[in-house]
Protein backbone atom coordinates (compact mmCIF):
# COMPACT_ATOMS: atom_id res chain seq x y z
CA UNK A 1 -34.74 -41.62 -41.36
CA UNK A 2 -34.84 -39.47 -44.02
CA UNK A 3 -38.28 -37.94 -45.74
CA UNK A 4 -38.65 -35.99 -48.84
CA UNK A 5 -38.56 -32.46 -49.20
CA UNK A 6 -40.68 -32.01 -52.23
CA UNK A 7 -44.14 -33.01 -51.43
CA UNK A 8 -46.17 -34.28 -54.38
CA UNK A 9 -50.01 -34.66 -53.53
CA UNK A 10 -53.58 -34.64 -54.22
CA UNK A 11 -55.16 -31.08 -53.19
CA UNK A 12 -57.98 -31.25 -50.96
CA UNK A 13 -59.44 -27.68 -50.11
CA UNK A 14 -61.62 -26.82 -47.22
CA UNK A 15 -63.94 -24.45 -48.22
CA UNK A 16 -67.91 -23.48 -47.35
CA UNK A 17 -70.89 -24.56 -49.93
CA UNK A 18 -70.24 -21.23 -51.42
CA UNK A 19 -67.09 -21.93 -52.60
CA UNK A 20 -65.33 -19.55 -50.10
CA UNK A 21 -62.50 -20.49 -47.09
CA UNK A 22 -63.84 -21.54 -44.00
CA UNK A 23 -61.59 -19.46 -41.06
CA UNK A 24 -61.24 -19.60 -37.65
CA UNK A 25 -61.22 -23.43 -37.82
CA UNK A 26 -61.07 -24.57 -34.06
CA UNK A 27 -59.49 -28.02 -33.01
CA UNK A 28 -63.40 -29.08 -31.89
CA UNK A 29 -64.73 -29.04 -35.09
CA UNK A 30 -61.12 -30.72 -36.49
CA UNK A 31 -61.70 -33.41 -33.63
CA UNK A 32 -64.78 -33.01 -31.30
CA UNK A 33 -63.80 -33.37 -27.68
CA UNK A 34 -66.48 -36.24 -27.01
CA UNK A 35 -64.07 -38.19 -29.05
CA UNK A 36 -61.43 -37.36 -26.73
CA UNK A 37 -61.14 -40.77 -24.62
CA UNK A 38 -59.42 -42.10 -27.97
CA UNK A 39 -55.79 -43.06 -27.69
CA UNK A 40 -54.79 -44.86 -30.76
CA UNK A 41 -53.80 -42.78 -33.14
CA UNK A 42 -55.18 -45.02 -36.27
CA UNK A 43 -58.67 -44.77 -34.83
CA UNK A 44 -58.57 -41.11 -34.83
CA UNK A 45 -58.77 -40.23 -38.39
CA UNK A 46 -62.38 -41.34 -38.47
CA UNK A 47 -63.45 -38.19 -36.81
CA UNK A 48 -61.17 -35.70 -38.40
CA UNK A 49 -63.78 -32.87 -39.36
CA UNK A 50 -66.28 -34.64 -37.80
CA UNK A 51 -67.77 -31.41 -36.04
CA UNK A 52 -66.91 -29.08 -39.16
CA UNK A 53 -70.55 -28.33 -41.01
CA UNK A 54 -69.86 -29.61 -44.45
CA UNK A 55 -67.20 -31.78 -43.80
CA UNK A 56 -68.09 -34.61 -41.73
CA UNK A 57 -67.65 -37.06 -44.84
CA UNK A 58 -63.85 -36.06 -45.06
CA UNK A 59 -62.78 -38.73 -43.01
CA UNK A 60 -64.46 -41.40 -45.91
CA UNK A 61 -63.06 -39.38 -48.63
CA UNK A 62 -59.66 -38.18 -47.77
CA UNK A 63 -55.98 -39.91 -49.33
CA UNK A 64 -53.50 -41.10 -47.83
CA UNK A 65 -50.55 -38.70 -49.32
CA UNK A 66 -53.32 -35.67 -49.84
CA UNK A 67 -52.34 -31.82 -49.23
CA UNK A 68 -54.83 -29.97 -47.20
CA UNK A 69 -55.33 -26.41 -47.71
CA UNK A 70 -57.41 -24.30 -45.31
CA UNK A 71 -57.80 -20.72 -44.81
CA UNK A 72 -56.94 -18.40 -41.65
CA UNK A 73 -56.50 -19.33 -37.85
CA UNK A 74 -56.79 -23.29 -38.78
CA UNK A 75 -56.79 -25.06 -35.24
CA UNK A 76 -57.53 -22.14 -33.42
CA UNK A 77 -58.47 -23.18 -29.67
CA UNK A 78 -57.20 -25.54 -27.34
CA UNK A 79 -54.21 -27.54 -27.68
CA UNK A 80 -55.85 -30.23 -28.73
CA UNK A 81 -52.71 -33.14 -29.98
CA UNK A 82 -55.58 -35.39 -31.68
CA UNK A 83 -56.42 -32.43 -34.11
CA UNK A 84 -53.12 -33.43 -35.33
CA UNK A 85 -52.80 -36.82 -35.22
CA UNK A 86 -56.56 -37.53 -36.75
CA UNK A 87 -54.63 -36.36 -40.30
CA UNK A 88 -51.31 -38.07 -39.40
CA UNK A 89 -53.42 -41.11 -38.91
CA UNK A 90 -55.18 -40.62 -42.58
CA UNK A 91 -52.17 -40.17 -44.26
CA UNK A 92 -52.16 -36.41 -44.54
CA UNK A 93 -48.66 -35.31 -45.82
CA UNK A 94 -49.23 -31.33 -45.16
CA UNK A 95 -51.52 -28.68 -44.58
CA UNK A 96 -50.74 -25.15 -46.26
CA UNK A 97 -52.68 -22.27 -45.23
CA UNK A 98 -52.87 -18.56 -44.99
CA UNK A 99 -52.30 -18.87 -40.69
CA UNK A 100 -52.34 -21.58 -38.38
CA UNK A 101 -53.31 -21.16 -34.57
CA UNK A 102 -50.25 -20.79 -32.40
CA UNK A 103 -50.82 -23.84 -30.60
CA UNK A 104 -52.14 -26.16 -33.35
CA UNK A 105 -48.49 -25.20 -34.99
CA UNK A 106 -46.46 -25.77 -32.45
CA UNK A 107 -48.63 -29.55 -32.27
CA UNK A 108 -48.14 -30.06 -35.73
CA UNK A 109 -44.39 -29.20 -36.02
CA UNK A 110 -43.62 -31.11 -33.14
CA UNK A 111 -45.49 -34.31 -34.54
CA UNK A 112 -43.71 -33.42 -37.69
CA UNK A 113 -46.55 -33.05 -39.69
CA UNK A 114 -45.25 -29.63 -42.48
CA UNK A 115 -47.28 -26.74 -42.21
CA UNK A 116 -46.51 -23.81 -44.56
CA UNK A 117 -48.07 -20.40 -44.15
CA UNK A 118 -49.06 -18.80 -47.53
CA UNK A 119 -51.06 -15.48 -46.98
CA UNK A 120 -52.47 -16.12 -51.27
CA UNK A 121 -53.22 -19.67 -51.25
CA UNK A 122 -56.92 -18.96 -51.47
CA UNK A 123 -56.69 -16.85 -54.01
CA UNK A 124 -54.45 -18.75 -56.26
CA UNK A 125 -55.95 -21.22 -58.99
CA UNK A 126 -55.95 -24.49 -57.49
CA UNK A 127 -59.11 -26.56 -57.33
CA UNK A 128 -59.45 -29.63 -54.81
CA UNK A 129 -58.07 -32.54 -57.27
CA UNK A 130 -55.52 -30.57 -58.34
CA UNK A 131 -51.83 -32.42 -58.28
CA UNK A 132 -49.21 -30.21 -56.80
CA UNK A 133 -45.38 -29.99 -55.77
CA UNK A 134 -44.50 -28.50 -52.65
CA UNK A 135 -40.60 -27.72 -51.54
CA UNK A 136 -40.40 -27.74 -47.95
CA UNK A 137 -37.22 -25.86 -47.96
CA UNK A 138 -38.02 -23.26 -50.72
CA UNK A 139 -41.72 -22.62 -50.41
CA UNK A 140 -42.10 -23.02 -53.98
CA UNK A 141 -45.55 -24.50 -54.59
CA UNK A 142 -46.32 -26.09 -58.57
CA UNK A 143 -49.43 -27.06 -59.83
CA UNK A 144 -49.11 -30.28 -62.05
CA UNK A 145 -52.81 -29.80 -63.09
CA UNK A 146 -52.76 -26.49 -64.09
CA UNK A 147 -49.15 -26.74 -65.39
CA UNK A 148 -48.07 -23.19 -63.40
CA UNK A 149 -46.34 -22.11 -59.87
CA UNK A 150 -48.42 -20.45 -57.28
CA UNK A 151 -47.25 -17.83 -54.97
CA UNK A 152 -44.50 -19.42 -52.86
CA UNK A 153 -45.10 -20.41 -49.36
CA UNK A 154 -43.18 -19.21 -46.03
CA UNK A 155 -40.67 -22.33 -46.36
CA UNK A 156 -40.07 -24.72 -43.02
CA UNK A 157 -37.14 -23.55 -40.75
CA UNK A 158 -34.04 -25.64 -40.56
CA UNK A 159 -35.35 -26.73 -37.60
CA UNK A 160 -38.95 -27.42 -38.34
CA UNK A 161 -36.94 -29.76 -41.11
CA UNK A 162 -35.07 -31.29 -38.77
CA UNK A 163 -38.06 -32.19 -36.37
CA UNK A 164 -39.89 -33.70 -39.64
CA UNK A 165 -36.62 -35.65 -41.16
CA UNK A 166 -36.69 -37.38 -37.45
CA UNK A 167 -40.13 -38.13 -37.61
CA UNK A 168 -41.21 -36.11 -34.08
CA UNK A 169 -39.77 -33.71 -32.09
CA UNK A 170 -39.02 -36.40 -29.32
CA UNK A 171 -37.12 -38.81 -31.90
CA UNK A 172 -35.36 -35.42 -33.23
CA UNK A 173 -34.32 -35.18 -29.06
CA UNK A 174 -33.02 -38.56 -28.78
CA UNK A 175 -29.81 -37.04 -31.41
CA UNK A 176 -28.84 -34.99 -28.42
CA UNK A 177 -28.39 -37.70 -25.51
């Protein structure tokens, strides 16, 4: 298997009614534990956000192939794999945001779902409907919309490329045996 590098994608950006980053998203309000007894991936996209004030409507209006970009400590908390999976199972190609929680990382990379860290991304002039380019491998982010780069992102390590080229970190394994 072999994915794309560049990323092109719809920008959705998960901010407050004030316009500002919402941090110190935990993997409750990404997927709300009562929802927990759900094993097939496909059904959990329909409660992605669904405990995030604001955003419980994402699930209805999110695109397969869109770009998520959140603010600090996204998935803080538990390490909660359906926080994950409920974008994998919209179609979520990436999520780039100033810092991820430890855990919620490690989930994602391993699922190979590309998260890049980019301490300006909030501050940069990108609107949700914006069309961008990401580079996994250089960071560089480009706004189609807006016709201008942004601030490059932290780009993924050969071996967070790796895991996402093989689709998982257990497929990625199965090159070793």
């Amino acid at each position: 298997m072999h994915k794309p590098t560049i990323l092109e994608g719809r920008v959705v950006i998960i901010k407050d009614e004030s316009g500002k980053a919402i941090d110190d998203i935990d993997t409750d309000m990404i997927f709300h534990n009562k929802h927990l007894h759900i094993t097939d991936i496909d059904e959990m996209g329909q409660y992605a956000f669904g405990n995030l004030q604001g955003w419980k409507e994402f699930s209805r209006t999110a695109k397969s192939g869109d770009i998520l970009v959140v603010g600090k400590n996204f998935g803080a908390g538990s390490s909660r794999q359906q926080a994950v999976d409920c974008f994998r199972a919209l179609g979520i190609q990436m999520i780039v945001g100033e810092s991820f929680g430890a855990i919620y990382k490690r989930n994602a990379i391993n699922s190979g779902m590309p998260l890049m860290t980019s301490l300006e991304i909030m501050n940069e002039d990108i609107e949700t409907g914006d069309m961008i380019k990401v580079n996994l491998e250089t960071g560089e982010i480009v706004n189609f919309t807006k016709n201008q780069t942004l601030k490059a992102a932290t780009p993924l390590s050969k071996v967070q490329l790796d895991i996402y080229q093989a689709g998982t970190l257990f497929e990625y394994g199965r090159k070793f045996n």
